[in-house]
PDB file of N, CA and C in Angstrom:
ATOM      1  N   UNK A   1     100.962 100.521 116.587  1.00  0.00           N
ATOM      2  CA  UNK A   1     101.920 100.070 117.580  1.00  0.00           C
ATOM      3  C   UNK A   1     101.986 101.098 118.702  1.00  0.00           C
ATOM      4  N   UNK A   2     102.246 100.733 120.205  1.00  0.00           N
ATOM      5  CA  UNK A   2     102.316 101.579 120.689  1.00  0.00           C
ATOM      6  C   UNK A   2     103.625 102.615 120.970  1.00  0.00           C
ATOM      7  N   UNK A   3     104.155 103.853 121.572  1.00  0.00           N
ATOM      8  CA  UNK A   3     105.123 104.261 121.492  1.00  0.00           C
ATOM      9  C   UNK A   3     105.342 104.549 122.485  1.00  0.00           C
ATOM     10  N   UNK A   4     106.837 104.292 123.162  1.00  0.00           N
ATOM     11  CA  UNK A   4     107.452 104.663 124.590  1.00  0.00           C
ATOM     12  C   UNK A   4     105.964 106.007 125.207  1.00  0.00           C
ATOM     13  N   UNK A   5     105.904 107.017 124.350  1.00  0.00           N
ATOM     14  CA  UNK A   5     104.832 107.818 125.206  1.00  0.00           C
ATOM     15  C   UNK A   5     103.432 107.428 125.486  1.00  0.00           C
ATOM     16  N   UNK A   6     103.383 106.278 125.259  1.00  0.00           N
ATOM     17  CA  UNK A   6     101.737 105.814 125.405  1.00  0.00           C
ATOM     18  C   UNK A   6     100.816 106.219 124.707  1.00  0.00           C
ATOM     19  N   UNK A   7     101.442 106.962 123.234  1.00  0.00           N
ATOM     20  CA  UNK A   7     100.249 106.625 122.330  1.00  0.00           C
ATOM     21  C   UNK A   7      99.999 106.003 121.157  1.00  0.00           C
ATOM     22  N   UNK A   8      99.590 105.367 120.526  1.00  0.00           N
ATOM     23  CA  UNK A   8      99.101 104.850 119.328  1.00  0.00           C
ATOM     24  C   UNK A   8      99.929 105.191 117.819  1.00  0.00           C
ATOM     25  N   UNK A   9     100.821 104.678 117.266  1.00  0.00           N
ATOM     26  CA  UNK A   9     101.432 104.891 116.286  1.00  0.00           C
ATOM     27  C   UNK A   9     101.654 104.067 115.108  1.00  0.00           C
ATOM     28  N   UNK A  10     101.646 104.332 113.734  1.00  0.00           N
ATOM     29  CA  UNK A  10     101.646 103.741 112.778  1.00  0.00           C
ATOM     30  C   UNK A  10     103.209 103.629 112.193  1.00  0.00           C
ATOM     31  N   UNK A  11     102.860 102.414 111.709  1.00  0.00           N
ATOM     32  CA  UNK A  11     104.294 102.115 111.710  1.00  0.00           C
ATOM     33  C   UNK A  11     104.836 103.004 110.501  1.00  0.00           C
ATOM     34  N   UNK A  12     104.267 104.080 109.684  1.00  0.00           N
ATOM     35  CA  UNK A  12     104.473 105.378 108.778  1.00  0.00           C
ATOM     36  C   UNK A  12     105.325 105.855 110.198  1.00  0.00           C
ATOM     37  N   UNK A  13     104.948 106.410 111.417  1.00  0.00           N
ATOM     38  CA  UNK A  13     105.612 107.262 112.323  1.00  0.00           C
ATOM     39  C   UNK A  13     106.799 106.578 112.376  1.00  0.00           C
ATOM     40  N   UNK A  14     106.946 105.413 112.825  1.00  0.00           N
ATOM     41  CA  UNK A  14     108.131 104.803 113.569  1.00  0.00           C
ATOM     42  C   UNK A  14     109.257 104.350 112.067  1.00  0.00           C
ATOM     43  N   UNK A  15     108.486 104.653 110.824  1.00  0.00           N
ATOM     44  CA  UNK A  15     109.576 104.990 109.625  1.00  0.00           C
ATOM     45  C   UNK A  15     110.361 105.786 109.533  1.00  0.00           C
ATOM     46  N   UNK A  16     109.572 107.199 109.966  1.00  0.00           N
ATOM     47  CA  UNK A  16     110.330 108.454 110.200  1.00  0.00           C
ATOM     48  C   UNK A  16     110.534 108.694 111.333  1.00  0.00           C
ATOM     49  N   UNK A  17     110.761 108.425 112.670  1.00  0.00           N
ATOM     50  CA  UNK A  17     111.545 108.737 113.579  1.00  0.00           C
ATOM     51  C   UNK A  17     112.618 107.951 113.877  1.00  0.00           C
ATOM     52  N   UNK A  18     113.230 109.555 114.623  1.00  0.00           N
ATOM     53  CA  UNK A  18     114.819 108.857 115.382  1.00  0.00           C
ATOM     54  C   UNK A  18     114.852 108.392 115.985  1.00  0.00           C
ATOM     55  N   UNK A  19     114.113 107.679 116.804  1.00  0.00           N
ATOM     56  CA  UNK A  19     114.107 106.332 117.881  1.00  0.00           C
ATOM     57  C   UNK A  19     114.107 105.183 117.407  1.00  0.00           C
ATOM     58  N   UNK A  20     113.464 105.154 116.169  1.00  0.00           N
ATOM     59  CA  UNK A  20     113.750 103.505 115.489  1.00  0.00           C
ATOM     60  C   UNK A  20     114.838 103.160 114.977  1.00  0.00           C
ATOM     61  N   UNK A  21     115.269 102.123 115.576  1.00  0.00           N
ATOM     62  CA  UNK A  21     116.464 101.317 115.378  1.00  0.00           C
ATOM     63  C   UNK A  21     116.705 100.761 114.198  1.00  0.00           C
ATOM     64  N   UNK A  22     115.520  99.551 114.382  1.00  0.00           N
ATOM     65  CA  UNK A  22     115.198  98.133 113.045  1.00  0.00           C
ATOM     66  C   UNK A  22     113.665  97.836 113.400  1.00  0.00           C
ATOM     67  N   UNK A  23     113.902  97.106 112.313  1.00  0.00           N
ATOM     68  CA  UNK A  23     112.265  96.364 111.990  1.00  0.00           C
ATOM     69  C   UNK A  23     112.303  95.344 111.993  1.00  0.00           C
ATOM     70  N   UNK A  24     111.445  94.168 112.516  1.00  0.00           N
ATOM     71  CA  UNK A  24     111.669  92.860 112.407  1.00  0.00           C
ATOM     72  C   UNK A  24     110.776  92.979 111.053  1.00  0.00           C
ATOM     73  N   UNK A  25     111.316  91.681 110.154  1.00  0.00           N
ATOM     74  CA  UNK A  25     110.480  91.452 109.205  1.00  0.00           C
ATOM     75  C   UNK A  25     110.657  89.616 109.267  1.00  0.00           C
ATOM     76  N   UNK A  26     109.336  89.017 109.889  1.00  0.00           N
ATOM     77  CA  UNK A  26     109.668  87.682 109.595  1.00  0.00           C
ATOM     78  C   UNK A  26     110.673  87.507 110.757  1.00  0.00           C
ATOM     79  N   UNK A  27     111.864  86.383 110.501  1.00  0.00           N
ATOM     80  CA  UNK A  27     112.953  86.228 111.228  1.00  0.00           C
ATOM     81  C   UNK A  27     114.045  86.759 111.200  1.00  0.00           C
ATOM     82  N   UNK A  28     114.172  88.021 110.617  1.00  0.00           N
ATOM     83  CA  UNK A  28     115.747  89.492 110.321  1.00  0.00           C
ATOM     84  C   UNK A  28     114.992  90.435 110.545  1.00  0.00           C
ATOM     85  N   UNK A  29     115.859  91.006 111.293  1.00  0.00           N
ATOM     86  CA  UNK A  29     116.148  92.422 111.811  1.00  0.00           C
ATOM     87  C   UNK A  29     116.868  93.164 110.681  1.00  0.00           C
ATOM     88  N   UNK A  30     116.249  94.513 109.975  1.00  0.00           N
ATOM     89  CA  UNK A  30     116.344  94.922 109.156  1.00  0.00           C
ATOM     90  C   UNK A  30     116.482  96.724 109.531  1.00  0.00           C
ATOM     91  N   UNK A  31     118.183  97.439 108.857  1.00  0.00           N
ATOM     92  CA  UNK A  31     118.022  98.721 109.817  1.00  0.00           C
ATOM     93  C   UNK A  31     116.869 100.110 109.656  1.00  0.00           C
ATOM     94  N   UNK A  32     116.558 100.714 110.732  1.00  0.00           N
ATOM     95  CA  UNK A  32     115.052 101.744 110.276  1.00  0.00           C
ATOM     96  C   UNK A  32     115.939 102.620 108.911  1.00  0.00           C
ATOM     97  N   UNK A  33     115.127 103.021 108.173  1.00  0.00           N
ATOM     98  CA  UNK A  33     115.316 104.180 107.330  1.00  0.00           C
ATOM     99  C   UNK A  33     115.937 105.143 107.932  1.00  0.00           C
ATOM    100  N   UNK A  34     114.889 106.091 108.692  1.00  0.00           N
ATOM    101  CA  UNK A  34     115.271 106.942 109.691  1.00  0.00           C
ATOM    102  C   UNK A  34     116.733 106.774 110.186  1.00  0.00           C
ATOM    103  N   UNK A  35     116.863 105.391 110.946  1.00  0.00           N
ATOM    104  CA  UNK A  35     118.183 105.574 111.186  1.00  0.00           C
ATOM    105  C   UNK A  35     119.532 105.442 110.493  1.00  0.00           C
ATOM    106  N   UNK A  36     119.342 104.501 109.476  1.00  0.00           N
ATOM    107  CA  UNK A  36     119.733 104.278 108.475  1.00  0.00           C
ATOM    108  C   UNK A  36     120.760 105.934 107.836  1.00  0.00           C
ATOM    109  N   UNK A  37     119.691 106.911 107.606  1.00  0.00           N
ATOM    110  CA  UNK A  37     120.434 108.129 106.996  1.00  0.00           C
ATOM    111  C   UNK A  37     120.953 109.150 108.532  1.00  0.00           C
ATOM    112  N   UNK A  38     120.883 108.884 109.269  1.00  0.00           N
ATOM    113  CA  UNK A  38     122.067 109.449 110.210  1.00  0.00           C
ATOM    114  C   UNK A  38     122.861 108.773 110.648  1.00  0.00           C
ATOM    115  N   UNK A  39     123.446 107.680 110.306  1.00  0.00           N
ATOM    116  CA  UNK A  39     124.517 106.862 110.232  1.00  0.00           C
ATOM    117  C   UNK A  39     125.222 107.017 108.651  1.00  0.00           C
ATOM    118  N   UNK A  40     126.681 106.924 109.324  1.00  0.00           N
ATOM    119  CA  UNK A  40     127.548 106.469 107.924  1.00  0.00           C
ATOM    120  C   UNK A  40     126.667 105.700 106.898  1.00  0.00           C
ATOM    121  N   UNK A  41     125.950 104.613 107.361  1.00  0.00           N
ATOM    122  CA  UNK A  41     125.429 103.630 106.260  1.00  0.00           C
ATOM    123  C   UNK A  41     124.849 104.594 105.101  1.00  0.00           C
ATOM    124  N   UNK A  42     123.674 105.992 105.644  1.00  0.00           N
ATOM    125  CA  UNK A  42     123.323 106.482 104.849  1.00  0.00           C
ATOM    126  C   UNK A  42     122.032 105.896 103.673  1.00  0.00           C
ATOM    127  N   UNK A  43     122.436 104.559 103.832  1.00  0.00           N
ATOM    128  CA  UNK A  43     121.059 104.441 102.835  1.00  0.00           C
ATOM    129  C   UNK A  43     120.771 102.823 103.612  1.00  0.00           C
ATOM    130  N   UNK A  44     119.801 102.068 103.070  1.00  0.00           N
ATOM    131  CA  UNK A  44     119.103 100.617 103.164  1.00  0.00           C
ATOM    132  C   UNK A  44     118.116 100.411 102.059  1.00  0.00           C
ATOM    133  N   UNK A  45     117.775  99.484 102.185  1.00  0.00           N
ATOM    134  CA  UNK A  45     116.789  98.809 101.241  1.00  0.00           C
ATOM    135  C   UNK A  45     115.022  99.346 101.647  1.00  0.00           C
ATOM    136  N   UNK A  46     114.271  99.907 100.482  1.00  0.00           N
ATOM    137  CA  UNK A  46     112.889 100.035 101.127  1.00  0.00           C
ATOM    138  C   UNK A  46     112.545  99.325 102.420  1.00  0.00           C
ATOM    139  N   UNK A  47     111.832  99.421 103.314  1.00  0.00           N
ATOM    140  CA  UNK A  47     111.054  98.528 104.353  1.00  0.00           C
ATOM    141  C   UNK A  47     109.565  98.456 103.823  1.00  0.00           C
ATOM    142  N   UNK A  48     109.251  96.827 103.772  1.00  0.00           N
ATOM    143  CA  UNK A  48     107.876  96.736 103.190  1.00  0.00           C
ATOM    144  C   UNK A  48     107.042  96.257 105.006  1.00  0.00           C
ATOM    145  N   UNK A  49     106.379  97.664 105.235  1.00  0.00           N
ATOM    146  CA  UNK A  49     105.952  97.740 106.035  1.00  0.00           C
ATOM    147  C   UNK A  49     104.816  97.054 106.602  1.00  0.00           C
ATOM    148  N   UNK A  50     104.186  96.411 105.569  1.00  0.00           N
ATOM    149  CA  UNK A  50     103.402  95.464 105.764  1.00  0.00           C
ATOM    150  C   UNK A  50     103.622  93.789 105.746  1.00  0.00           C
ATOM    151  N   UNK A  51     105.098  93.895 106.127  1.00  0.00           N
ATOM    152  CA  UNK A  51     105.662  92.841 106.366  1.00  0.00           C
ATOM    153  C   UNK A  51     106.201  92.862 107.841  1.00  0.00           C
ATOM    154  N   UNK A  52     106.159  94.098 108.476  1.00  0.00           N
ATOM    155  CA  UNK A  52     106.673  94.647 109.631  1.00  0.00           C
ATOM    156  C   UNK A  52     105.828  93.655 111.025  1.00  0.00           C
ATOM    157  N   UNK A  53     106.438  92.661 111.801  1.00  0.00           N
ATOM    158  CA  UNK A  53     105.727  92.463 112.871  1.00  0.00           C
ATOM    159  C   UNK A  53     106.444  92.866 114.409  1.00  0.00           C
ATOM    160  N   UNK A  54     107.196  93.790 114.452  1.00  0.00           N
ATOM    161  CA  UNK A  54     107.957  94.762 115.217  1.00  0.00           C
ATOM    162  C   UNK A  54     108.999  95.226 115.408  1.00  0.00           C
ATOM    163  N   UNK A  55     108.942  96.547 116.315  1.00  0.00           N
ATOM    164  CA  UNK A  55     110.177  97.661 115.713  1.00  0.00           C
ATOM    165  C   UNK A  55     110.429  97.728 117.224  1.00  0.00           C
ATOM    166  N   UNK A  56     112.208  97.904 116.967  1.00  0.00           N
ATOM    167  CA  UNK A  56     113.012  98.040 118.176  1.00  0.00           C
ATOM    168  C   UNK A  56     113.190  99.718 118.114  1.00  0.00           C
ATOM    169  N   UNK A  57     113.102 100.261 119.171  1.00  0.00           N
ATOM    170  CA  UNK A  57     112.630 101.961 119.703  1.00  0.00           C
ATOM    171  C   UNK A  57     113.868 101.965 120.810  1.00  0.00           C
ATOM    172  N   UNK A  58     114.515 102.813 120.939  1.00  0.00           N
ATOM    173  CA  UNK A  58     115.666 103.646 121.726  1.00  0.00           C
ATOM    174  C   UNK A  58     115.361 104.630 122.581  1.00  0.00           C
ATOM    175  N   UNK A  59     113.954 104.926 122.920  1.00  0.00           N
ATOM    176  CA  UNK A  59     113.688 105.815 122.975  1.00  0.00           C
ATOM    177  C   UNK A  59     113.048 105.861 124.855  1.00  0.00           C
ATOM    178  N   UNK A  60     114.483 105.786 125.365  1.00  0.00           N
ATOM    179  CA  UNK A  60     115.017 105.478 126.628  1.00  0.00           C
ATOM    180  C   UNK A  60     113.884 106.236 127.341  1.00  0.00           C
ATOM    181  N   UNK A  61     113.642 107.987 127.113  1.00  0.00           N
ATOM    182  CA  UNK A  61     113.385 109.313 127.840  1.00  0.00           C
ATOM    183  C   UNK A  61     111.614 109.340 127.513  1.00  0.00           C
ATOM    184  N   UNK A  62     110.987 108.369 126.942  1.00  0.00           N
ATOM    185  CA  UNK A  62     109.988 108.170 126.356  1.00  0.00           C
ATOM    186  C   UNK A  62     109.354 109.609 125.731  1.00  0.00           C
ATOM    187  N   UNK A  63     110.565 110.230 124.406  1.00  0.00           N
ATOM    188  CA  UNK A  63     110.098 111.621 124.249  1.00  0.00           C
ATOM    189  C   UNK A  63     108.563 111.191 123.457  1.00  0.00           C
ATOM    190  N   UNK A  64     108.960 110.001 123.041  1.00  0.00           N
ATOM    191  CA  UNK A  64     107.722 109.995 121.935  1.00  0.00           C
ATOM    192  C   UNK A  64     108.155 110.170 120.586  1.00  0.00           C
ATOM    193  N   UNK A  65     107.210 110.102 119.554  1.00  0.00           N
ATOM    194  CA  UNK A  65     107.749 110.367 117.780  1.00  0.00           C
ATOM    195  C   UNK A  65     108.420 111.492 117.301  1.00  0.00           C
ATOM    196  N   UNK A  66     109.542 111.653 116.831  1.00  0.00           N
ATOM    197  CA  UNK A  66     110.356 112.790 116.691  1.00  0.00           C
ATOM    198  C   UNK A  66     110.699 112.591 115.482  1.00  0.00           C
ATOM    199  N   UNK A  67     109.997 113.296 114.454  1.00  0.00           N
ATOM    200  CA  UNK A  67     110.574 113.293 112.980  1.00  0.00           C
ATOM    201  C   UNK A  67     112.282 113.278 112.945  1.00  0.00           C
ATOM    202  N   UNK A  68     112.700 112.699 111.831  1.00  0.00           N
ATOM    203  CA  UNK A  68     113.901 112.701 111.149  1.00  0.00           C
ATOM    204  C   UNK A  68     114.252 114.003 110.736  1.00  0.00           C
ATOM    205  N   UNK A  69     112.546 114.516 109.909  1.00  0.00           N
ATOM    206  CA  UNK A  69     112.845 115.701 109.198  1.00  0.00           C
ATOM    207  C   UNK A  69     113.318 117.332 110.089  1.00  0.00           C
ATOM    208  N   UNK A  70     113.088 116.513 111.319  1.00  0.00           N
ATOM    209  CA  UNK A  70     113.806 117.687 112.324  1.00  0.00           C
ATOM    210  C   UNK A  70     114.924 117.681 112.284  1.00  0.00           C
ATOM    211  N   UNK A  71     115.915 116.292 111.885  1.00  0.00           N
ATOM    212  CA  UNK A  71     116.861 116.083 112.354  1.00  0.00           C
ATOM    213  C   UNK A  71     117.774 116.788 110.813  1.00  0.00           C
ATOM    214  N   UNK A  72     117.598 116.413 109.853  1.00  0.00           N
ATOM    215  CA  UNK A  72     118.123 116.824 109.081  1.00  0.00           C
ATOM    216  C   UNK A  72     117.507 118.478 107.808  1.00  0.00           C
ATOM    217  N   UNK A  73     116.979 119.070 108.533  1.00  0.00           N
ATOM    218  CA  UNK A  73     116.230 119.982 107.958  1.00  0.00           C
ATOM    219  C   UNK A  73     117.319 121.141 108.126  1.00  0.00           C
TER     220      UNK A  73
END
């Protein structure tokens, strides 16, 4: 998939970054992991990623893929 920075990303990246919102799966919008644990919600259901036919990105400033594990390390 591509990413606000114009390069090439697997939807493994857009699991773990903080720009992903949700995932479409099918016809539901389902919330990212990633974002999932920096919200109150804190948790969601696996994402079967190979069910994934696109992901909503926040990622206004087009920093590009920004691990989670930055965020909570």
């Amino acid at each position: 998939m591509p990413c606000p920075d114009g390069r090439e990303r697997s939807l493994e990246h857009c699991r773990f970054c903080v720009h992903s919102r949700r995932f479409c799966l099918g016809d539901r919008w389902v919330p990212s992991p990633a974002r999932a644990y920096c919200t109150l919600q804190r948790s969601t259901n696996d994402v079967d990623l190979s069910a994934v036919n696109a992901v909503e990105c926040d990622d206004e400033k087009n920093e590009g893929f920004r691990s989670i594990m930055s965020v909570i390390s």
